[in-house]
Protein backbone atom coordinates (compact mmCIF):
# COMPACT_ATOMS: atom_id res chain seq x y z
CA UNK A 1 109.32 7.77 30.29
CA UNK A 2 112.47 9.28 29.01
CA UNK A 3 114.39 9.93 32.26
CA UNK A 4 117.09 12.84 31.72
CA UNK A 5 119.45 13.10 33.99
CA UNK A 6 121.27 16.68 35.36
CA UNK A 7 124.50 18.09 35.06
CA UNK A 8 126.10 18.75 38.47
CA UNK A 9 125.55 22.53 38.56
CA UNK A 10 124.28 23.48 41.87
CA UNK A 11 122.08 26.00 39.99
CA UNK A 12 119.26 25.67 37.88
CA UNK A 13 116.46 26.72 36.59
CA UNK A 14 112.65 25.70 37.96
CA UNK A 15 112.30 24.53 34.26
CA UNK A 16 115.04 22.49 33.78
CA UNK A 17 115.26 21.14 37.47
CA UNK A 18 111.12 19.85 36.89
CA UNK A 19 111.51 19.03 33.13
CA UNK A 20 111.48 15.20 34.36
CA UNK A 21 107.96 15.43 35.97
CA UNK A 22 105.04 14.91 33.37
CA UNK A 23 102.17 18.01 32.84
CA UNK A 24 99.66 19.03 31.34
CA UNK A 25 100.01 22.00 29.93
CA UNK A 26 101.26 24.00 33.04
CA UNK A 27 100.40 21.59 35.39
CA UNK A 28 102.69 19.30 37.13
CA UNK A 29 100.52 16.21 37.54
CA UNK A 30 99.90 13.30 40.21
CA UNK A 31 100.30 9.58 40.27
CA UNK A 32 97.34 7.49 40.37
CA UNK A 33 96.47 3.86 39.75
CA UNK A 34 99.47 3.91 37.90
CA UNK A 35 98.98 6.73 35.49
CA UNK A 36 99.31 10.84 35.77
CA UNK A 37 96.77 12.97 36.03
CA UNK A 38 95.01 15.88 36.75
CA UNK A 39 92.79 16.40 39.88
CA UNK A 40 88.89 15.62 39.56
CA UNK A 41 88.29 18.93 39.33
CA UNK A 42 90.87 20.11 37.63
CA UNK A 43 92.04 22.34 40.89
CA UNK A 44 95.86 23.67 41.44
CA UNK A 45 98.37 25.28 43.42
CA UNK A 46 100.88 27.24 42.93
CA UNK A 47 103.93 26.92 44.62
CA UNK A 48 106.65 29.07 45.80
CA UNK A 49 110.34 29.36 46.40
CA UNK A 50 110.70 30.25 50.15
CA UNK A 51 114.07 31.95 49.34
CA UNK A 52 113.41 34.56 47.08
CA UNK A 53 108.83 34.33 46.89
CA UNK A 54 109.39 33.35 43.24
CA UNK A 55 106.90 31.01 41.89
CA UNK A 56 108.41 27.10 41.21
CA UNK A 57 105.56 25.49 39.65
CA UNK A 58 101.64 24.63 39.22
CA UNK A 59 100.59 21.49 40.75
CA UNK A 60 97.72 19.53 40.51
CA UNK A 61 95.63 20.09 43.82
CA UNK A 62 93.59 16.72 44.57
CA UNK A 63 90.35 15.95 45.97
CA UNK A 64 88.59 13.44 47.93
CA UNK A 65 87.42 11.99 45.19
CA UNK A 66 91.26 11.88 43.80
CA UNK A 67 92.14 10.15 47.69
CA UNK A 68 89.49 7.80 47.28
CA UNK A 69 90.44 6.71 43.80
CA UNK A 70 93.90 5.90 44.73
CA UNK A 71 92.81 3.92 47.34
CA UNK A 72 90.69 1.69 46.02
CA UNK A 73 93.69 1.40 43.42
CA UNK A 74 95.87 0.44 46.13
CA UNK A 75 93.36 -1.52 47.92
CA UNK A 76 92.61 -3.60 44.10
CA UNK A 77 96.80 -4.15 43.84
CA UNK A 78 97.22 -6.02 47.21
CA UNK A 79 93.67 -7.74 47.12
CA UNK A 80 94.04 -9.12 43.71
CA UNK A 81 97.83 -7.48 42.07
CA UNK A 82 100.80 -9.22 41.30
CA UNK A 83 103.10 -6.95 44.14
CA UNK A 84 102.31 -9.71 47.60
CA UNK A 85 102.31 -12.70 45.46
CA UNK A 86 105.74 -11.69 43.85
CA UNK A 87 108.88 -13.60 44.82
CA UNK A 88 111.18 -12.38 47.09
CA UNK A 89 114.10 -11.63 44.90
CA UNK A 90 112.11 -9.93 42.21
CA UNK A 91 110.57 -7.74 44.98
CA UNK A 92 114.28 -6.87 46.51
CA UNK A 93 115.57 -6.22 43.30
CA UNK A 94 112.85 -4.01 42.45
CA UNK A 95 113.66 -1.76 45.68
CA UNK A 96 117.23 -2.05 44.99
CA UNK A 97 116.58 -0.72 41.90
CA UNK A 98 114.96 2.09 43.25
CA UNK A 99 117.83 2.95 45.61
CA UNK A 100 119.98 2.97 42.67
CA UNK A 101 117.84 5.89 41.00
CA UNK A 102 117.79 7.52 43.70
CA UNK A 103 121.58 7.88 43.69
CA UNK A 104 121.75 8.79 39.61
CA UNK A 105 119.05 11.34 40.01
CA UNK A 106 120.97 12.69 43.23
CA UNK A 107 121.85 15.79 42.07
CA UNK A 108 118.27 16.77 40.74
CA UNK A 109 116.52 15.16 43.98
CA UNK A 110 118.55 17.23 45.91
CA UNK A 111 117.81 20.95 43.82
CA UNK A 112 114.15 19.78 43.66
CA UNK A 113 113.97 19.87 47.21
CA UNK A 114 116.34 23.16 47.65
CA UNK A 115 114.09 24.82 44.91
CA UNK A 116 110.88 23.47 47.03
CA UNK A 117 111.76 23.57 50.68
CA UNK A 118 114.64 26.37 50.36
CA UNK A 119 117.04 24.39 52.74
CA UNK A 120 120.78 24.56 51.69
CA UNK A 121 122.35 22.27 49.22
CA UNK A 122 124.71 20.66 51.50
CA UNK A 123 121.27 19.39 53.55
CA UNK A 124 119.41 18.70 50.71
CA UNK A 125 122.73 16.32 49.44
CA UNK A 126 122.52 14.52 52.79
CA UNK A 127 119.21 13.78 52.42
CA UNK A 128 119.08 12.20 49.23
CA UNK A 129 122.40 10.01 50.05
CA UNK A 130 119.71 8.87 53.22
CA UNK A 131 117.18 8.57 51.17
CA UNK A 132 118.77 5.79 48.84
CA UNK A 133 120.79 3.86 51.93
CA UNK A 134 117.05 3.57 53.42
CA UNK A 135 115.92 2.06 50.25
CA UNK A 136 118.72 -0.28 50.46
CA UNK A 137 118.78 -1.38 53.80
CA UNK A 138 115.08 -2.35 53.58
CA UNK A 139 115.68 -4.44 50.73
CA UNK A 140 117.64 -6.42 53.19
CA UNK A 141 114.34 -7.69 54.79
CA UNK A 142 112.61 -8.77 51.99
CA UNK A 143 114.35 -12.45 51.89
CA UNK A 144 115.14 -12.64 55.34
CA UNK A 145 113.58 -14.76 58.09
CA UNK A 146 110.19 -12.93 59.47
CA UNK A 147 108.80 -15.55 61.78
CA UNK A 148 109.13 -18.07 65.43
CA UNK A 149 108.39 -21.05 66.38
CA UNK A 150 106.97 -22.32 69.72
CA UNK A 151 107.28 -25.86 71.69
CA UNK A 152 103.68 -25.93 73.16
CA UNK A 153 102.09 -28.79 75.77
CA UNK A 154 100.64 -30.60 72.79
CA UNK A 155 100.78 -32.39 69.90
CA UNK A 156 101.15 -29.14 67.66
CA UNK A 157 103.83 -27.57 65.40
CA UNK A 158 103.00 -23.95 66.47
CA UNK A 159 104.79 -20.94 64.67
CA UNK A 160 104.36 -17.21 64.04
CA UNK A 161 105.02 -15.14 60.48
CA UNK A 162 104.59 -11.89 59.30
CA UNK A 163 102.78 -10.27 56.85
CA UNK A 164 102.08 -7.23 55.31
CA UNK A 165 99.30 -5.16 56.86
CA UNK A 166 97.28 -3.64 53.36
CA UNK A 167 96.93 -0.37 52.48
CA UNK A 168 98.45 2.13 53.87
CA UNK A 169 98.08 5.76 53.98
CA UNK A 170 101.31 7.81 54.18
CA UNK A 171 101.28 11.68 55.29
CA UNK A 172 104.73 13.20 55.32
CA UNK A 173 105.47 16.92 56.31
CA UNK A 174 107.25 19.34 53.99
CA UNK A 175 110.54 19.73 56.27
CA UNK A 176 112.57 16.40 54.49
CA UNK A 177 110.59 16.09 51.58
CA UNK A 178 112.12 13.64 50.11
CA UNK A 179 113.77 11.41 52.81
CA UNK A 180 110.62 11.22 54.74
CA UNK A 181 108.95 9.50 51.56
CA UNK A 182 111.89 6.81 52.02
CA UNK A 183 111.10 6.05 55.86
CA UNK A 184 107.77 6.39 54.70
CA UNK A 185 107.44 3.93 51.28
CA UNK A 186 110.91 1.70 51.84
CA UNK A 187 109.49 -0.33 54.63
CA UNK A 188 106.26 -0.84 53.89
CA UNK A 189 107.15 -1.58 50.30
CA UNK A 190 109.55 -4.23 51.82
CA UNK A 191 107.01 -5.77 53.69
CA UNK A 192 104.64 -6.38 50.57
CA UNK A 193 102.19 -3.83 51.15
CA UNK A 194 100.42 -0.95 49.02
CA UNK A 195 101.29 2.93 49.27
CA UNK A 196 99.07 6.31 48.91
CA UNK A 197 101.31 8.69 49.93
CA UNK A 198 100.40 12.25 50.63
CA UNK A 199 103.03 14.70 50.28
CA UNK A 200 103.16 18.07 52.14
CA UNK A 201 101.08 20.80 49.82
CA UNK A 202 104.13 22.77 49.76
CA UNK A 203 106.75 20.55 49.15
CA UNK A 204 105.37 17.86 47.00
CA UNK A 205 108.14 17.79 44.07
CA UNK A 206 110.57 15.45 45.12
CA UNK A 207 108.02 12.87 45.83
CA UNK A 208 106.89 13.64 42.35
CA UNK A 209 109.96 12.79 41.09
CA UNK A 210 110.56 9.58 43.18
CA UNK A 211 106.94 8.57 41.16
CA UNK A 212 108.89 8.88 38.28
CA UNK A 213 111.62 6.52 39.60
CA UNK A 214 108.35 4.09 40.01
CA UNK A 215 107.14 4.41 37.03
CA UNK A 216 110.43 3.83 35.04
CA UNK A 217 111.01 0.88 37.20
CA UNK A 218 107.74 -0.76 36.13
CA UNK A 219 105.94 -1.52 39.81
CA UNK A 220 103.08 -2.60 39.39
CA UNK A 221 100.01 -0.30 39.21
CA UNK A 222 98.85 1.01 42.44
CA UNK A 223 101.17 -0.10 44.12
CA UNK A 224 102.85 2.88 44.78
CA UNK A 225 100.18 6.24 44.54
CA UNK A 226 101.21 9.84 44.62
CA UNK A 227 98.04 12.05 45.64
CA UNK A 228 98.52 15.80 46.24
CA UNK A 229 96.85 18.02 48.25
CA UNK A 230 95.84 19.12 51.76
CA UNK A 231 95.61 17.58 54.87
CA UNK A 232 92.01 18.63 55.56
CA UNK A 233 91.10 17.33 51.95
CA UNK A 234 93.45 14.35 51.16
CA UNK A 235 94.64 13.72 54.60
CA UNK A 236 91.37 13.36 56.25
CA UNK A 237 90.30 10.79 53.40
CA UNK A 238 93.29 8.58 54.05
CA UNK A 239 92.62 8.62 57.62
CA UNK A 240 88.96 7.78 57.61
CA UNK A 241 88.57 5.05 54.69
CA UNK A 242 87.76 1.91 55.75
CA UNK A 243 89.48 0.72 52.68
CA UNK A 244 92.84 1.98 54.27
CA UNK A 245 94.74 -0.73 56.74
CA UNK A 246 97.19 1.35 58.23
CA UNK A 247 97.69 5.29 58.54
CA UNK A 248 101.57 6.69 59.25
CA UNK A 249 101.53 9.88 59.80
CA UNK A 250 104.71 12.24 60.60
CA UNK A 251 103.51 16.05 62.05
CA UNK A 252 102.25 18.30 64.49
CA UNK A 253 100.89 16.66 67.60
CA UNK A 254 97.07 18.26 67.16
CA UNK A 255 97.44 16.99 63.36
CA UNK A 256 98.21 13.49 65.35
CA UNK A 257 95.20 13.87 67.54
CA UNK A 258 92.60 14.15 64.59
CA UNK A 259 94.19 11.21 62.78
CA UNK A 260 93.91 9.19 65.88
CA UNK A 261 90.37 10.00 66.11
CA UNK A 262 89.61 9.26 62.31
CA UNK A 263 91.05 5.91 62.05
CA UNK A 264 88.23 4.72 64.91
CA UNK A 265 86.16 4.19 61.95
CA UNK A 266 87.70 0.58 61.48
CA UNK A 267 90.54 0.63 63.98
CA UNK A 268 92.98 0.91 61.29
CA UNK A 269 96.55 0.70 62.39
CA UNK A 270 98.49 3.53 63.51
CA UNK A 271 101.81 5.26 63.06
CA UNK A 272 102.22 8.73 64.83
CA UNK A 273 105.74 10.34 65.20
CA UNK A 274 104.90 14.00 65.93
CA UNK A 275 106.11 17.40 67.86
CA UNK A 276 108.70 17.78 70.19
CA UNK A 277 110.72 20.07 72.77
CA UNK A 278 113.89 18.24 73.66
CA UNK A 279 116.53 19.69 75.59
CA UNK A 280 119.96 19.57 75.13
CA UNK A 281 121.57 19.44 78.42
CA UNK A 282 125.13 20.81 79.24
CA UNK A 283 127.02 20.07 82.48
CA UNK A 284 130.11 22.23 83.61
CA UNK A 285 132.30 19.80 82.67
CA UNK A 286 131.60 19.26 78.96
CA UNK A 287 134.65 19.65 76.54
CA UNK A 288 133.14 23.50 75.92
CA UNK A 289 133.89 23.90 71.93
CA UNK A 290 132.40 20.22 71.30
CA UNK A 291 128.87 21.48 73.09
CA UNK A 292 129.19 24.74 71.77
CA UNK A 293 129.12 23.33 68.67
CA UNK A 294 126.12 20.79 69.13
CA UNK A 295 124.21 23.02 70.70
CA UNK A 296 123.56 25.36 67.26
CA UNK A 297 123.36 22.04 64.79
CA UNK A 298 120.74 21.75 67.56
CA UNK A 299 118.62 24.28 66.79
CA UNK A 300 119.80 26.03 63.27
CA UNK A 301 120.25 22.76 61.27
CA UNK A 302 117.46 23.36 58.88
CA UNK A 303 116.32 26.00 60.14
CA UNK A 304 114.80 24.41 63.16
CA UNK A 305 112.27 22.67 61.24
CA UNK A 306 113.14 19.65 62.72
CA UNK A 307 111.04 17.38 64.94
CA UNK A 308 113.93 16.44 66.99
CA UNK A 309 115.30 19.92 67.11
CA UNK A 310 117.38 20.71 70.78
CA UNK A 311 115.28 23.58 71.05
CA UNK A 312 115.56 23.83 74.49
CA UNK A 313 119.28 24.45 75.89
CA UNK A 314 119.79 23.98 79.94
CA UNK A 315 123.31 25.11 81.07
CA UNK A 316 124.85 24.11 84.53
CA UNK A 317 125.26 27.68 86.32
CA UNK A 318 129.12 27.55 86.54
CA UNK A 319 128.65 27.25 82.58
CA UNK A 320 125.79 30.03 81.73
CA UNK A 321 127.61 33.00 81.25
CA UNK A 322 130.51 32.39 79.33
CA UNK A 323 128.70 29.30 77.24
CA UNK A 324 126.13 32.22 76.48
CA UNK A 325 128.71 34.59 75.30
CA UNK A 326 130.40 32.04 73.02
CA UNK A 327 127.02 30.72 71.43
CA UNK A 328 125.66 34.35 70.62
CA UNK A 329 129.08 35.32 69.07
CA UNK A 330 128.80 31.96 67.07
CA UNK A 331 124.80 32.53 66.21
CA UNK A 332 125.44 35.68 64.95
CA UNK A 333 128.03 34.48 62.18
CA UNK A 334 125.73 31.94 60.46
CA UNK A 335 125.30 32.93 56.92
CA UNK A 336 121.89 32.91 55.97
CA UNK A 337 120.72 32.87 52.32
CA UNK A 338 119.92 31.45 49.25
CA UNK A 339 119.92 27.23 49.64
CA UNK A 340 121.36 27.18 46.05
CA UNK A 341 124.73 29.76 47.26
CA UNK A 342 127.37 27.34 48.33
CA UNK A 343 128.35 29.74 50.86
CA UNK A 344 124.60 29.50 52.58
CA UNK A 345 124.73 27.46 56.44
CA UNK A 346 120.87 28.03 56.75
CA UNK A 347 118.40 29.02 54.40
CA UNK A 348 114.86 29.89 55.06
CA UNK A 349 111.39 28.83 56.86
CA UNK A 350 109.40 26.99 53.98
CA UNK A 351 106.74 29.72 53.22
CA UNK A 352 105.35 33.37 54.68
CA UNK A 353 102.51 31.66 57.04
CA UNK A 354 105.11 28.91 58.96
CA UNK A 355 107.51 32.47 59.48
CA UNK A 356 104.67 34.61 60.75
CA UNK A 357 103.71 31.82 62.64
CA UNK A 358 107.77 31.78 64.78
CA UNK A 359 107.43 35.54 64.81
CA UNK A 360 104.64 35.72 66.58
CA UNK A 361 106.43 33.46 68.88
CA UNK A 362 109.16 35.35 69.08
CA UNK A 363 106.67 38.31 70.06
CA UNK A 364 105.37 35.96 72.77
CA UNK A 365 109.10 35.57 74.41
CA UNK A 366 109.19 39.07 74.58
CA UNK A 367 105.73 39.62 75.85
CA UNK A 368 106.36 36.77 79.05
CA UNK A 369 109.61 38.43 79.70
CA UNK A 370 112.19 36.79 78.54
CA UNK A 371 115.37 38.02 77.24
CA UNK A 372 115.95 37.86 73.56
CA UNK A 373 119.75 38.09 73.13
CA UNK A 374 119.89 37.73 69.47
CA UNK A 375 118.04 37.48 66.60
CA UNK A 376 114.54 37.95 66.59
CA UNK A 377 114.19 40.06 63.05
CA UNK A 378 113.03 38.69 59.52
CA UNK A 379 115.91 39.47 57.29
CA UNK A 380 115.70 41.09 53.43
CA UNK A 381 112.43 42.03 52.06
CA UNK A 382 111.75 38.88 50.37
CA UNK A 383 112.18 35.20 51.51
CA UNK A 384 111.21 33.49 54.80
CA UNK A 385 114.57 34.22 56.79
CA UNK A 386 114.70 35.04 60.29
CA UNK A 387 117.79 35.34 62.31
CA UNK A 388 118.98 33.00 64.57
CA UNK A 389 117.04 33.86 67.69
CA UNK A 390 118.29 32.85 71.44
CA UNK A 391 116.39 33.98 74.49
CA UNK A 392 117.57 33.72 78.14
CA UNK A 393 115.99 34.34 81.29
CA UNK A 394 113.23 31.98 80.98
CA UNK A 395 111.07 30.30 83.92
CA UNK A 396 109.30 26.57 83.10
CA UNK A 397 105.96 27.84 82.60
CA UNK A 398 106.34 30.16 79.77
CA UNK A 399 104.84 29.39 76.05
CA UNK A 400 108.19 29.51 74.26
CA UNK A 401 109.49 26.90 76.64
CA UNK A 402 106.63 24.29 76.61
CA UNK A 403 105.21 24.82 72.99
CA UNK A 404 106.60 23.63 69.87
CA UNK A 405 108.11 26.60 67.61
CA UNK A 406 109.50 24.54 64.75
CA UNK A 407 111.42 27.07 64.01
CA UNK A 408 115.78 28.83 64.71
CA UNK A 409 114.41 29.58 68.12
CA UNK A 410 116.47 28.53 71.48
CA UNK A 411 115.30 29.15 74.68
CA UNK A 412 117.93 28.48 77.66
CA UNK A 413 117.58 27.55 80.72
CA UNK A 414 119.60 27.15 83.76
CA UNK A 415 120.41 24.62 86.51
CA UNK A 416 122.38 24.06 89.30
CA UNK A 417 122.79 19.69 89.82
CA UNK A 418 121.91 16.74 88.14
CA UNK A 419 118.46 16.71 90.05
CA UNK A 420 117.13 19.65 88.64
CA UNK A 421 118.86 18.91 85.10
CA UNK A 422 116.88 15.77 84.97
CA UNK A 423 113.35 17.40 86.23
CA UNK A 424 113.22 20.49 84.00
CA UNK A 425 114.49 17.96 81.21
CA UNK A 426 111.50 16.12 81.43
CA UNK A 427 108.85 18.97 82.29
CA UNK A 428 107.00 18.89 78.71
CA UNK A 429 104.33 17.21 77.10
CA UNK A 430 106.63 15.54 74.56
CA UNK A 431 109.57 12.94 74.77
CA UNK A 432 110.38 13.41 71.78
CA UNK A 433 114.70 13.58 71.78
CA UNK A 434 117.02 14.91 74.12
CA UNK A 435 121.23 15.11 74.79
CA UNK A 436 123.29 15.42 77.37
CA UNK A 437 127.34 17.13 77.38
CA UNK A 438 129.85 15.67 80.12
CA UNK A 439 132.49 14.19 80.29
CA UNK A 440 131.80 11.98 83.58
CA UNK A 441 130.00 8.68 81.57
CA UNK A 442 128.58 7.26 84.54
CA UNK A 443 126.25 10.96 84.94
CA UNK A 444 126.13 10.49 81.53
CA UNK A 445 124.41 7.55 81.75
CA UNK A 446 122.39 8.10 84.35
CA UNK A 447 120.95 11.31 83.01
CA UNK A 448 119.93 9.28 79.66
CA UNK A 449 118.22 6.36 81.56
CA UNK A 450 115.82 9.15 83.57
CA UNK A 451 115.02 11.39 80.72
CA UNK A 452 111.80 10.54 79.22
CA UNK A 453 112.36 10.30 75.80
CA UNK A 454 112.60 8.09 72.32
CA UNK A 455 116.06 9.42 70.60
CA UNK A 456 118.90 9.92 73.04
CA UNK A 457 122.20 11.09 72.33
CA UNK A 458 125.77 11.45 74.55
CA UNK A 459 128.24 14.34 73.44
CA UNK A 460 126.42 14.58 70.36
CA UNK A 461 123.26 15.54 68.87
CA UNK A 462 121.17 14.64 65.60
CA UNK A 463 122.77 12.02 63.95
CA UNK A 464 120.10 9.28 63.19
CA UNK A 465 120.70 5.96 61.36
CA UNK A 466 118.46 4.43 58.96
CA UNK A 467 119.51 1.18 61.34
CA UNK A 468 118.01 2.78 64.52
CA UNK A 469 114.32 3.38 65.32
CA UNK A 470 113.06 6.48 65.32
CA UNK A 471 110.32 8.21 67.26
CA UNK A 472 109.10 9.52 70.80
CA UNK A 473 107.56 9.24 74.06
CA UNK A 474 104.49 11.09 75.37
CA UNK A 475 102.73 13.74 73.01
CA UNK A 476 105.65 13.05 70.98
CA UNK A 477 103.68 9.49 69.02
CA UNK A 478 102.85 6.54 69.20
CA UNK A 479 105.17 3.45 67.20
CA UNK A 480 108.79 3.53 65.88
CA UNK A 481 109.58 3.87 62.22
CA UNK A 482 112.96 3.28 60.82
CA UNK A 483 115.26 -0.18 61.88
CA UNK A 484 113.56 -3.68 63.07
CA UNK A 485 111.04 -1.77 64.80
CA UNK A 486 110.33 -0.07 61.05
CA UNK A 487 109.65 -2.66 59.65
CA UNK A 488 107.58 -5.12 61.93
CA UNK A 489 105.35 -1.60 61.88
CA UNK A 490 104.47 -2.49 58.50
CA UNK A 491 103.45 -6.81 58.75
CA UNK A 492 100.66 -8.18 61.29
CA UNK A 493 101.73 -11.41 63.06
CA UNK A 494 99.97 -14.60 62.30
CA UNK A 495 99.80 -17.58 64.82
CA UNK A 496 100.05 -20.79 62.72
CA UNK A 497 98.94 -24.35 64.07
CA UNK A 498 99.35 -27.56 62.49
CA UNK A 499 97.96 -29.96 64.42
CA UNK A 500 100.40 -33.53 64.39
CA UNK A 501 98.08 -35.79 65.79
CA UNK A 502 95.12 -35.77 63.10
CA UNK A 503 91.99 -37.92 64.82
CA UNK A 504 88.76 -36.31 66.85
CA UNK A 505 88.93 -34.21 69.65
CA UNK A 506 86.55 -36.31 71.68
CA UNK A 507 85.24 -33.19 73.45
CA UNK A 508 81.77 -33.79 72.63
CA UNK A 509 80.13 -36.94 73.12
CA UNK A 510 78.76 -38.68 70.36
């Protein structure tokens, strides 16, 4: 394909922005067995800008039948393709490759995904820079050493390698669209196995695009497959084919559940990094601006569509009142808009049903009493925007503080020592993230080492590192992705014995 490659606008058009991804007619296509096409039945979907309800584009809407064929052309390139039998440096020099295109195409990766998922530019940039580093730090693996040996009590070199599991089944949400096909495809890709990917139904360009990258790069076919549509459709067949090795799955926690359940069928292996309802935890003594600060990257980075989000904020006593002040003042001058208007800090919820679904949360808050001090309203006529919402007043067993809202929703809540800090901390299903603000380390630490959770961070919160595993404890999932712990997710372990004493065993008589 004839790759063309955008200006650095930060506008443009849903034509030019998609001209790169192959159609018919209308109809932005999927990748398949190496080849686009349309689904089996020759269904659609049209899909919408969350900023302004404009449409994007028409996408091909697959089928089971459209799962189940890019399966078995997965299942066909690691039985019997070229992709685990190829050489080491070929294989890391393909993914570096990839990385590469990742960063030339930046600028239109990172519109595709504004025009898609409406989150501001200045995310959307991040996420593509993450994107390629996660490419490249996988290659890393490919050559390296992936294996033990043992001294045993016998005559026996005895050793362990890994390899790559099979198929596996991807399903990636629609909040990072295109980074979340990168944790997603880098290390399993490193590892030598095969990819169907699902994208999100609403978000599914990028990924699109990163097909492209595939394509251009000549991978082998099926290696890498593209299938679009919805979870109950194209999800469910990835998670119940006994042609599929693995499932890795990134969502809500009841989402989880079913997936768990389907991949009984032949105990395929599991990934599951799902909800979450971390606190952010501020002593009195926390340098006040830095925690101030935190605490709404917390919540209003993307919109709260985060995973990891600090949606829940518990403030030492001493603290409440005049941290409460400050952070409404500083909610309340967030600029909220367009993803594509430089000026924009937060853009909106990715389509009408996920906002109706945080304002009827935000009804709930009201409805169990607590106090919403900001916020609360959609904003313009068009668009998904709400306003950053805070509510005080809260007790432990209400619905906005134990359920997931996934959306720029903060409840607070209040403490008065470490002991109680540490308990309502941990009172939730998930263990997902969490923080803590003070300046005393050693209550630092000991804070971190009782809270019950996967990502943990000290005077800071959200930064994650493609070098650092990823994922919860609890309701929050099961597995790690990202780092070491990324990778090994992706290989089985072989034992290996090679016996040094070649003559009988003797144990049966002759």
């Amino acid at each position: 394909m004839d790759m063309q490659t955008l200006t650095n606008d930060r506008t443009a058009s849903p034509d030019e922005l998609l001209r790169n991804l192959p159609r018919s007619g209308d109809t932005l296509l999927m990748y398949v067995d190496g080849r686009w096409c349309e689904a089996s039945d020759g269904g659609t979907r049209e899909l919408i800008n969350p900023a302004n309800d404009r449409p994007v584009a028409t996408v091909a809407e697959g089928t089971r039948e459209d799962a189940e064929r890019a399966i078995k052309s997965a299942r066909a390139a690691f039985d019997d393709g070229p992709w685990v039998e190829m050489n080491t440096v070929d294989r890391a020099r393909l993914l570096t490759q990839v990385a590469d295109k990742i960063d030339e195409y930046g600028a239109e990766l990172s519109r595709i995904d504004t025009l898609n998922n409406g989150k501001p530019l200045r995310e959307t940039e991040y996420d593509v820079t993450d994107a390629a580093n996660c490419f490249r730090y996988y290659t890393g693996f490919v050559s390296k050493p992936h294996g033990q040996t043992f001294d045993v009590p016998a005559p026996s070199q005895t050793f362990v390698v890994l390899e790559p599991i099979g198929v596996c089944g991807q399903i990636i949400p629609w909040n990072y669209p295109l980074l979340m096909a990168a944790w997603k495809l880098a290390p399993a890709l490193a590892a030598g196995n095969t990819c169907v990917l699902k994208p999100s139904e609403l978000t599914p360009l990028s990924a699109l695009r990163l097909a492209t990258i595939f394509e251009e790069l000549e991978f082998p076919k099926g290696v890498v497959n593209i299938v679009l549509g919805s979870g109950a459709t194209v999800g469910a067949a990835i998670a119940e084919s006994h042609l599929v090795d693995k499932v890795a799955f990134t969502g809500g926690t009841a989402t989880g559940r079913s997936i768990m359940r389907a991949a009984t069928g032949n105990l395929k292996k599991i990934s599951l990094e799902l909800g979450g309802k971390s606190p952010n935890v501020v002593f009195a003594d926390a340098d006040f601006d830095t925690a101030i600060d935190y605490a709404l990257f917390g919540i209003y980075a993307n919109a709260g569509q985060v995973c990891s989000a600090g949606s829940r904020l518990l403030l030492e006593d001493s603290l409440h009142d005049r941290f409460i002040d400050r952070l409404i003042e500083r909610a309340k001058k967030i600029r909220i808009g367009d993803g594509f208007d430089p000026q924009t800090e937060m853009g909106p919820l990715v389509s009408h049903t996920h906002m109706d679904r945080v304002q009827n949360y935000i009804g709930v808050g009201v409805a169990e009493g607590a106090k919403m001090e900001c916020g609360g309203e959609r904003l313009g006529e068009t668009g998904c925007f709400i306003a950053p919402t805070i509510f005080t007043q809260t007790t432990p067993t209400m619905r906005i503080v134990q359920e997931e809202i996934f959306g720029p929703v903060l409840v607070v809540q209040k403490f008065k020592d470490e002991a109680e800090a540490i308990a309502l901390a941990n009172d939730t299903v998930y263990g997902l993230a969490g923080a803590v603000f003070t300046q005393d380390i050693a209550k630092a630490h000991r804070f971190i080492r009782k809270l019950r959770a996967g990502i943990t961070w000290i005077n800071t919160y959200h930064p994650t590192y493609n070098e650092a595993p990823w994922g919860g404890y609890k309701q929050s999932g099961i597995g790690r992705e990202l780092g070491t712990y990324g990778y090994e997710a992706y290989t089985e372990v072989k034992q290996i014995n090679v016996n040094l004493a070649v003559e009988p065993s003797g144990w049966f008589s002759e």
